[in-house]
C-alpha atoms as a PDB file:
ATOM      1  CA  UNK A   1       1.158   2.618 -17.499  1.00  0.00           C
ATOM      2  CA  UNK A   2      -0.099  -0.659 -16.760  1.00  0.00           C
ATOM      3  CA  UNK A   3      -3.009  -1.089 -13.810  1.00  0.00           C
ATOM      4  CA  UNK A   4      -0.258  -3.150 -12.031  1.00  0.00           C
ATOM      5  CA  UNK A   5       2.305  -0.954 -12.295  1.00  0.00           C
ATOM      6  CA  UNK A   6       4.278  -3.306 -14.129  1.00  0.00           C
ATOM      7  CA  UNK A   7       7.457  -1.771 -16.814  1.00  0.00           C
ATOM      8  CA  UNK A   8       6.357  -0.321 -19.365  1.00  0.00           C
ATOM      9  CA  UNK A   9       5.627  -2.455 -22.993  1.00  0.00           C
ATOM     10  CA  UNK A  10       5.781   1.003 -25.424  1.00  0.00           C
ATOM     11  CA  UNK A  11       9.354  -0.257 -26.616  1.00  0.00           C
ATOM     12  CA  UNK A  12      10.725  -3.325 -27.860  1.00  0.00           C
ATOM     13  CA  UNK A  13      12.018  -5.567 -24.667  1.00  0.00           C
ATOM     14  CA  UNK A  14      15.553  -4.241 -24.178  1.00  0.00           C
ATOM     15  CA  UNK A  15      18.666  -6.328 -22.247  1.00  0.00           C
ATOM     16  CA  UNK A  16      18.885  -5.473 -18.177  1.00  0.00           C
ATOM     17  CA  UNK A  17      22.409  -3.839 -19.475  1.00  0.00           C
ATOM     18  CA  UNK A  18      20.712  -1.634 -21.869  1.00  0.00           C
ATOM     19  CA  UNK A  19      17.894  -0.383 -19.287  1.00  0.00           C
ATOM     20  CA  UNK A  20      20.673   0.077 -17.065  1.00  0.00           C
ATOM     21  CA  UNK A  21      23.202   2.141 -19.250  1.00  0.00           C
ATOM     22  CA  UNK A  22      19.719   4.317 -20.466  1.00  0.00           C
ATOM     23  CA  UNK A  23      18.969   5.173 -17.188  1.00  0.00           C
ATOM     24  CA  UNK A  24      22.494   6.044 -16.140  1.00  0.00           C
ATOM     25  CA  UNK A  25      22.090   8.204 -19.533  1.00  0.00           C
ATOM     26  CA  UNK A  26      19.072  10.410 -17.825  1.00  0.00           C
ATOM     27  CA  UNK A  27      16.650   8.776 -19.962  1.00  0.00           C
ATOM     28  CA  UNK A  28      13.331   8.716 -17.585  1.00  0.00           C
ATOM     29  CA  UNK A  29      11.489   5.857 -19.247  1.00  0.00           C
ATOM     30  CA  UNK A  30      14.361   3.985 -18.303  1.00  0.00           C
ATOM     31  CA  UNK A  31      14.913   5.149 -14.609  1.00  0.00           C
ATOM     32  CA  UNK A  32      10.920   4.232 -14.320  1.00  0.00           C
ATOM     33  CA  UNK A  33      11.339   0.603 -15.477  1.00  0.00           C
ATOM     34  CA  UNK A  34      14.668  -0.189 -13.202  1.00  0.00           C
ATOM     35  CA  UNK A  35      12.769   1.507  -9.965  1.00  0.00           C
ATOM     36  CA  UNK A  36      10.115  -1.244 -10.993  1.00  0.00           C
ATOM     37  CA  UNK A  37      12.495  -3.963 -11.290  1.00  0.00           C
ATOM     38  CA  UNK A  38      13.954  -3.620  -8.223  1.00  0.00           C
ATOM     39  CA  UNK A  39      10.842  -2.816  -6.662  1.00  0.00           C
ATOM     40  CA  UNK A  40       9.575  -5.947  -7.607  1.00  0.00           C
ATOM     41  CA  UNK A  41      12.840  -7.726  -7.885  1.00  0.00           C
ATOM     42  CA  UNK A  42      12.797  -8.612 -11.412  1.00  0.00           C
ATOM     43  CA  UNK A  43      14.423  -9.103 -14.860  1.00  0.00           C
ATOM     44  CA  UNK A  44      17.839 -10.476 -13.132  1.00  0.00           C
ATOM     45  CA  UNK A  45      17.801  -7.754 -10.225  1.00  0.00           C
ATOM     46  CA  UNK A  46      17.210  -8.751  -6.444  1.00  0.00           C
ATOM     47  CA  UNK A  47      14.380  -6.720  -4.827  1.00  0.00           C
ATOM     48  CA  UNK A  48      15.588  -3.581  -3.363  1.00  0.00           C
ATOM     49  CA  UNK A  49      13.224  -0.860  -2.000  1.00  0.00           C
ATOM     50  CA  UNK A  50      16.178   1.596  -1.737  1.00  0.00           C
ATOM     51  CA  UNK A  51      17.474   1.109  -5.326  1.00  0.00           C
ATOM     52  CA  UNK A  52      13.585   1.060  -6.447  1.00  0.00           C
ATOM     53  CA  UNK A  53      13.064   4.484  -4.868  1.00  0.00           C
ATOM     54  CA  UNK A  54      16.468   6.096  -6.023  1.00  0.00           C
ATOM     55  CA  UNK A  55      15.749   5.583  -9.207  1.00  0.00           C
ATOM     56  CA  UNK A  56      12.043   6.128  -9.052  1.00  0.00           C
ATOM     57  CA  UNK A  57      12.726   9.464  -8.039  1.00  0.00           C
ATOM     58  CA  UNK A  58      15.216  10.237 -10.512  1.00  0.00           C
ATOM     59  CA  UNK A  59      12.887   9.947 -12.802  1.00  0.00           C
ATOM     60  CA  UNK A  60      10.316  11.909 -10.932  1.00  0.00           C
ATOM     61  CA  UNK A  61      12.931  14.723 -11.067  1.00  0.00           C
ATOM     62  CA  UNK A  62      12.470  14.467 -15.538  1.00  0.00           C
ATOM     63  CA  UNK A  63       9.155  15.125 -14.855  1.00  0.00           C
ATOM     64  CA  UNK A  64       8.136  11.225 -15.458  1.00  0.00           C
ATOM     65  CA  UNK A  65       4.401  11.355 -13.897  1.00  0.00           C
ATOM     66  CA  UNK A  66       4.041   7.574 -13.986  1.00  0.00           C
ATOM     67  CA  UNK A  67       6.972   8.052 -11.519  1.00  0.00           C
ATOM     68  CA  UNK A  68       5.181  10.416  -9.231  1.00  0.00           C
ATOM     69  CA  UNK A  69       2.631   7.844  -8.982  1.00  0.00           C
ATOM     70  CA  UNK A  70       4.600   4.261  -7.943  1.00  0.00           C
ATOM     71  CA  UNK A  71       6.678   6.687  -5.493  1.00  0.00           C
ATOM     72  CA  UNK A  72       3.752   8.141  -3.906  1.00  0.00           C
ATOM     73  CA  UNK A  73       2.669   4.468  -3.542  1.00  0.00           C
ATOM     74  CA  UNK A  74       5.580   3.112  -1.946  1.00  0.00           C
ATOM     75  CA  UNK A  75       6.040   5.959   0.656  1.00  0.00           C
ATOM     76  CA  UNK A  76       2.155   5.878   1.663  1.00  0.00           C
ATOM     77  CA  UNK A  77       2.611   2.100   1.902  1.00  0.00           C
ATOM     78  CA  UNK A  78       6.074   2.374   3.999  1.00  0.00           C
ATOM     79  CA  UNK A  79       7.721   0.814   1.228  1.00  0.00           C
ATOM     80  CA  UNK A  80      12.001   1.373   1.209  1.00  0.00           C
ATOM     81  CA  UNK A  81      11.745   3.321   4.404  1.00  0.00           C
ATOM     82  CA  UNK A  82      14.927   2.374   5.854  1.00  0.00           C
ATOM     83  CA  UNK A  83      16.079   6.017   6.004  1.00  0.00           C
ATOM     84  CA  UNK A  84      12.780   7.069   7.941  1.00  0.00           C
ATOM     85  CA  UNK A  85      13.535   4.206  10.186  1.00  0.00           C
ATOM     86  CA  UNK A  86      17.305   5.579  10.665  1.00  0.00           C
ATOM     87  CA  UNK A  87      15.379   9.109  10.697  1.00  0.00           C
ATOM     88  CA  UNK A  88      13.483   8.064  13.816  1.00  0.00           C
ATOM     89  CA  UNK A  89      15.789   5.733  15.375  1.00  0.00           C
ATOM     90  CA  UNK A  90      18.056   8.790  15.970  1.00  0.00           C
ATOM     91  CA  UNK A  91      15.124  10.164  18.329  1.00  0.00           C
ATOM     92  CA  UNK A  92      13.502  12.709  15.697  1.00  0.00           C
ATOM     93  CA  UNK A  93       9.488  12.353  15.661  1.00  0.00           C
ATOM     94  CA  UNK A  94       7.252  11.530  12.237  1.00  0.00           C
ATOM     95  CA  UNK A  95       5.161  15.261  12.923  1.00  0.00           C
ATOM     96  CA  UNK A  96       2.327  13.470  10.591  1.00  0.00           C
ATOM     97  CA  UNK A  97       1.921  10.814  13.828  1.00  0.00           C
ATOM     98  CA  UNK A  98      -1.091  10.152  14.399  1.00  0.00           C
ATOM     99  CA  UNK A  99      -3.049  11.991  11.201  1.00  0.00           C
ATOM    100  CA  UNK A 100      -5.220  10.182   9.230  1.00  0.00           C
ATOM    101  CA  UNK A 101      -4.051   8.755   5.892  1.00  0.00           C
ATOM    102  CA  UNK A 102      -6.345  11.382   4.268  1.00  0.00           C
ATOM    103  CA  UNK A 103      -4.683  14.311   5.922  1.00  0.00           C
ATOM    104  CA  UNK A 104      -1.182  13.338   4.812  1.00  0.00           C
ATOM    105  CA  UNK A 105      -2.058  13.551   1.413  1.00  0.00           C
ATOM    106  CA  UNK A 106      -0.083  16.203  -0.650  1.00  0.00           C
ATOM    107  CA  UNK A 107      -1.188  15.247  -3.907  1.00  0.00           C
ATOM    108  CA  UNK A 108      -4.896  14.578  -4.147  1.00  0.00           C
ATOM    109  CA  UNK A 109      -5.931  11.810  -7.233  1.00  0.00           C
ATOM    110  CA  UNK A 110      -5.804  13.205 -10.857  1.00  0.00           C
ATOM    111  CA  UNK A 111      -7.349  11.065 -13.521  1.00  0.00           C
ATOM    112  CA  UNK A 112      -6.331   7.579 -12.718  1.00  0.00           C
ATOM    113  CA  UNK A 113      -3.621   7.870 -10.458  1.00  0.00           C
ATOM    114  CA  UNK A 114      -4.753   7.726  -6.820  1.00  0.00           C
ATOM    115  CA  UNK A 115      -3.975  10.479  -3.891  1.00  0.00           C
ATOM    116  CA  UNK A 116      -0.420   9.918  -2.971  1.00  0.00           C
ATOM    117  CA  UNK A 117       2.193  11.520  -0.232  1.00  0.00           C
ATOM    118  CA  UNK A 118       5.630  13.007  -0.986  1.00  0.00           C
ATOM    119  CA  UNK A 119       6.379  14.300   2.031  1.00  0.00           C
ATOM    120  CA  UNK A 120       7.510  14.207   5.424  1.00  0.00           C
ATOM    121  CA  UNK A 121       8.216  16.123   8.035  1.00  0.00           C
ATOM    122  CA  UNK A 122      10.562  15.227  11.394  1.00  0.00           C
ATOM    123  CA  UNK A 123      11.462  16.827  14.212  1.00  0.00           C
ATOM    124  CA  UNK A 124      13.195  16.349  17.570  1.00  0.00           C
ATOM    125  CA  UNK A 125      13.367  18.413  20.564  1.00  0.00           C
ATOM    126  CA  UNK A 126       9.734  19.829  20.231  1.00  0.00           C
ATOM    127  CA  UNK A 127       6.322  18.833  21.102  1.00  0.00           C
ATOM    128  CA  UNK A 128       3.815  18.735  18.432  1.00  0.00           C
ATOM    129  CA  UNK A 129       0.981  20.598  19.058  1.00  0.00           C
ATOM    130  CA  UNK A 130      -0.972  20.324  15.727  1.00  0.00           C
ATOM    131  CA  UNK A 131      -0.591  19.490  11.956  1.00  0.00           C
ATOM    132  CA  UNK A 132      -3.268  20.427   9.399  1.00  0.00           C
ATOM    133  CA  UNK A 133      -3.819  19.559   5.630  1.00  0.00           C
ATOM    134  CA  UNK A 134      -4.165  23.098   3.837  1.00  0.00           C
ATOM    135  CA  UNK A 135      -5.265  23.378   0.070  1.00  0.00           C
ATOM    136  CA  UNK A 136      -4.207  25.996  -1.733  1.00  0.00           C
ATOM    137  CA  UNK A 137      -5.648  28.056  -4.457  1.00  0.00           C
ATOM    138  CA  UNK A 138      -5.317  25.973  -7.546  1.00  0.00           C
ATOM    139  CA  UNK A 139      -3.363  28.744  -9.108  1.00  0.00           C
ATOM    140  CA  UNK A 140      -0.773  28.386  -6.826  1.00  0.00           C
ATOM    141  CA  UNK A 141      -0.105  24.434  -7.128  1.00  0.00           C
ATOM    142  CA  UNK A 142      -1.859  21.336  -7.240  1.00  0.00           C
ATOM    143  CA  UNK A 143      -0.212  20.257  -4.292  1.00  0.00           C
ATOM    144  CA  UNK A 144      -2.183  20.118  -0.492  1.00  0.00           C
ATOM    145  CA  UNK A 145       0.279  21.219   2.077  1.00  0.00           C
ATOM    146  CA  UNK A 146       0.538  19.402   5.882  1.00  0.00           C
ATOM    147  CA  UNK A 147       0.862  22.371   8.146  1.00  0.00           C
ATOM    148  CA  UNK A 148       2.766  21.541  11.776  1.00  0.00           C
ATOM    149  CA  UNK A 149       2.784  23.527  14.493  1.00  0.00           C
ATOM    150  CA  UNK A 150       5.790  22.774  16.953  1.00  0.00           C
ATOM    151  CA  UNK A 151       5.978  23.551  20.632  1.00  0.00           C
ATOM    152  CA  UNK A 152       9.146  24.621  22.509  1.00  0.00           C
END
C-alpha cells in the first residue's frame, strides 16, 4: 500500500465498471480500491464516507489488512460517522467519552500501519462509571480490549 493510502498500482489500471463488478464478485483487492475511491471521491465516483466504509469493511471481512488499516483511520478520525451520529442522536451515550485517544485503541501499530480503533461501544439508560483499555495475553489476540463499567 501506498504511504497515502492511495488504490493500489499492483494491476494494470482497470475501468470504474470493472472495479465495480470485481468487488461485487468478493474480490478484496477490489472492495479496497472502491472504499478508496469513494473515500476520496475519485475515478468518476462522488465522495461518500458511507459507501467508502461499506466497502472498506467488506474487504476487511476477506481478511484484506490494508483494509483494517484505512478503516481504523477513518473511524479514529470520525470519518463516515453518520450512523454514530444517528446512534447518539437517539439519546444513547459514546461509553469511550471522554478517554484519551490512546485508551480507545484496540489495535496497537504493527509494522507500518499505525494504532487504529474498531470499536465502539453505546449505551443509554446508564451512567458510566469507568472504561479501561485491557491487553491481553498475546496468545489470546492481538487485539487491546476497552473495558466499561455501567451504572444502574
Amino acid at each position: 500500500m501506498n504511504d497515502d493510502a492511495s488504490p493500489r498500482r499492483d494491476k494494470p489500471e482497470v475501468s470504474l465498471q470493472d472495479l465495480q463488478a470485481a468487488a461485487e464478485r468478493g474480490d478484496p483487492a477490489a472492495m479496497y480500491n472502491l472504499g478508496l475511491l469513494y473515500s476520496k471521491g475519485g475515478g468518476g465516483l462522488p465522495q461518500d464516507y458511507v459507501a467508502a466504509l461499506r466497502w472498506l469493511d467488506k474487504a476487511t471481512k476477506k481478511k484484506f489488512p490494508p483494509a483494517y488499516y484505512v478503516l481504523g483511520i477513518h473511524h479514529f478520525n470520525g470519518l463516515g460517522v453518520r450512523l454514530i451520529r444517528s446512534i447518539q442522536e437517539a439519546g444513547f451515550s459514546d461509553s469511550f467519552e471522554g478517554l484519551d485517544k490512546k485508551d480507545r485503541v484496540t489495535l496497537p501499530a504493527n509494522g507500518p500501519y499505525p494504532d487504529t480503533t474498531f470499536d465502539y461501544i453505546f449505551h443509554r439508560g446508564f451512567g458510566r462509571r469507568k472504561a479501561v483499555r485491557v491487553m491481553p495475553p498475546v496468545e489470546t489476540s492481538d487485539h487491546r480490549m476497552v473495558v466499561v463499567t455501567l451504572t444502574p
